[in-house]
Protein backbone atom coordinates (compact mmCIF):
# COMPACT_ATOMS: atom_id res chain seq x y z
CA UNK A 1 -58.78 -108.99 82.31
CA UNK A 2 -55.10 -108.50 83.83
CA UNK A 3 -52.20 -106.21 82.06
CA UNK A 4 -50.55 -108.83 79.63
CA UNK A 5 -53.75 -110.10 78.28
CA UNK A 6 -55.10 -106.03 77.75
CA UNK A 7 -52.02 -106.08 75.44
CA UNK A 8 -52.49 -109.01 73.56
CA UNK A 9 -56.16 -108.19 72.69
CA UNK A 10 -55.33 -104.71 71.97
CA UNK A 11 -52.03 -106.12 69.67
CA UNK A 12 -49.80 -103.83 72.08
CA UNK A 13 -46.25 -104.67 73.22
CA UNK A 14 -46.70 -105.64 77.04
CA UNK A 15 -42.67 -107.18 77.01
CA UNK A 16 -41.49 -104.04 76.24
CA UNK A 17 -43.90 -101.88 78.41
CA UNK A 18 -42.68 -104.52 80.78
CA UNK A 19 -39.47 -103.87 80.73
CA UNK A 20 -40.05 -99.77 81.38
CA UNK A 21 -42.58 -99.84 84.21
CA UNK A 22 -41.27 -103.47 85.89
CA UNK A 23 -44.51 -104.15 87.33
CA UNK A 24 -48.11 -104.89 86.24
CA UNK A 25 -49.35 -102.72 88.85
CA UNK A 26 -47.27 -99.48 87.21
CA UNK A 27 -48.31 -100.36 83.41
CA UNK A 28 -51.90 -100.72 84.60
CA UNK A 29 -51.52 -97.36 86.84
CA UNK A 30 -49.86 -95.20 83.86
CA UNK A 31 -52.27 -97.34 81.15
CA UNK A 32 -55.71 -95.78 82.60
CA UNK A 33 -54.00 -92.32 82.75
CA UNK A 34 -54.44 -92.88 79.09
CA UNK A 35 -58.00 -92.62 79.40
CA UNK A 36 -57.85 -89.04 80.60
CA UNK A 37 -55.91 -87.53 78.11
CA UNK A 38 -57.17 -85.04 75.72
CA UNK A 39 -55.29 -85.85 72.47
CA UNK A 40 -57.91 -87.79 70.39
CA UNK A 41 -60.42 -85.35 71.42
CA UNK A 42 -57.75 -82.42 70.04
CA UNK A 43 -57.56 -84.45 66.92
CA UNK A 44 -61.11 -85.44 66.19
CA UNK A 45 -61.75 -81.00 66.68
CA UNK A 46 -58.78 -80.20 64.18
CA UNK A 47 -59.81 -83.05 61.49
CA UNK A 48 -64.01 -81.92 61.70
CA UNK A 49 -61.99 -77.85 61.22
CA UNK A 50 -60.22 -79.21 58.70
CA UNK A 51 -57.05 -77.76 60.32
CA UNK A 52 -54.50 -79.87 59.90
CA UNK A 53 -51.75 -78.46 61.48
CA UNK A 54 -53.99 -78.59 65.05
CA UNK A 55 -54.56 -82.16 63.70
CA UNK A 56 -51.33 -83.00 62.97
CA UNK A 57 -49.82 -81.92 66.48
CA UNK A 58 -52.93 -83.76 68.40
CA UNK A 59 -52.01 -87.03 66.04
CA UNK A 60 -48.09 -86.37 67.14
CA UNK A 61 -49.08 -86.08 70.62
CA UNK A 62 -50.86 -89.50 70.56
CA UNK A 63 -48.46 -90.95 69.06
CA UNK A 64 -45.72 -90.19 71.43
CA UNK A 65 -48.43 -91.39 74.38
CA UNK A 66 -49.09 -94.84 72.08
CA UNK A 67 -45.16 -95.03 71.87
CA UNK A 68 -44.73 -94.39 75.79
CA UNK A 69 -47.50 -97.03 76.63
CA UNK A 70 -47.07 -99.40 74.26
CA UNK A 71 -49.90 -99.36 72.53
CA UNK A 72 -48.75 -100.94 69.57
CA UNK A 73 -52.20 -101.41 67.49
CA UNK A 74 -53.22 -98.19 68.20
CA UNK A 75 -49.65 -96.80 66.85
CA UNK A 76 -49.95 -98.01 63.55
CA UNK A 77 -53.03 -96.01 62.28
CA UNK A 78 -51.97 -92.81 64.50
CA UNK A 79 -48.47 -92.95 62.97
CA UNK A 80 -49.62 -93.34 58.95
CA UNK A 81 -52.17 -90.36 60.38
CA UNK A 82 -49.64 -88.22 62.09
CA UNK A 83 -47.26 -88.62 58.93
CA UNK A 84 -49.77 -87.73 56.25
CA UNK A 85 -50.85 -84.65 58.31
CA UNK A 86 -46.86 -83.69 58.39
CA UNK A 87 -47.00 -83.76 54.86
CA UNK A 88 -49.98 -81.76 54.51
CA UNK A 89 -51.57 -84.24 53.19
CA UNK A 90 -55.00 -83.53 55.10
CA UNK A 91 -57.44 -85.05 52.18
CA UNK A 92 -55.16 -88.57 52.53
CA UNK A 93 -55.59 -88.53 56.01
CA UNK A 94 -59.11 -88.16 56.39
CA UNK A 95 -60.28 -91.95 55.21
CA UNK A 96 -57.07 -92.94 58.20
CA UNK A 97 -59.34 -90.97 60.86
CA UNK A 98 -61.40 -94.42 60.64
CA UNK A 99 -58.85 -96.60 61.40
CA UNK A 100 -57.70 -94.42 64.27
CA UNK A 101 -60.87 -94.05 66.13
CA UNK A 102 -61.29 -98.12 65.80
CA UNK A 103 -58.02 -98.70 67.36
CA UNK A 104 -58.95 -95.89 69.78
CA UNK A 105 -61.86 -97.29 70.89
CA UNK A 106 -60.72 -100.80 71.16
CA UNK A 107 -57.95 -99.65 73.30
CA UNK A 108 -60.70 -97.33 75.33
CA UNK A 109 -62.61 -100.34 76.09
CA UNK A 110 -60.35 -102.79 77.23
CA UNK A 111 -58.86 -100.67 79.47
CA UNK A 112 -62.45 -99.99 81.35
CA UNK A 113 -61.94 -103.48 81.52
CA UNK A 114 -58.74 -103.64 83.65
């Protein structure tokens, strides 16, 4: 699988990740850096705690990485997520947490496929 069709099948935004990092060889570089970060593990912690201001700043965290990257499909759920936990809305959130770890995974395993 190369970089633009990772995007497509993940719904990302590979034109304007393009248009940051130039080159396929930088998106795919900073793309698998994705796989070591520690944010959805913070946030699946803080939502099983029932914390949600831990959860909230994991989902914000995430969200600024799916905005950096982007990781368009993934955004959607981890934005409504990040948002609900904002509001304190932890209950709301919850049933999102399904959505998110979907997208998550989807994303996970396409890029083991790069």
């Amino acid at each position: 699988m190369n970089v633009r069709e990772f995007y497509e099948a993940t719904g990302g935004d590979y034109e304007d990740v393009k248009k940051r990092f130039l080159t396929d060889a930088r998106i795919s570089k900073f793309a698998l850096m994705f796989l070591r970060d520690t944010s959805m593990e913070e946030l699946r912690a803080a939502m099983e705690m029932e914390d949600c201001e831990k959860a909230f700043q994991a989902a914000h965290t995430l969200k600024g990485v799916c905005l950096n990257l982007g990781f368009s499909g993934l955004l959607k759920p981890v934005d409504v997520i990040t948002e609900l936990l904002r509001a304190g809305a932890f209950e709301q959130a919850e049933p999102v947490m399904a959505s998110v770890e979907e997208m998550y995974k989807a994303v996970s395993d396409r890029l083991h496929e790069l």
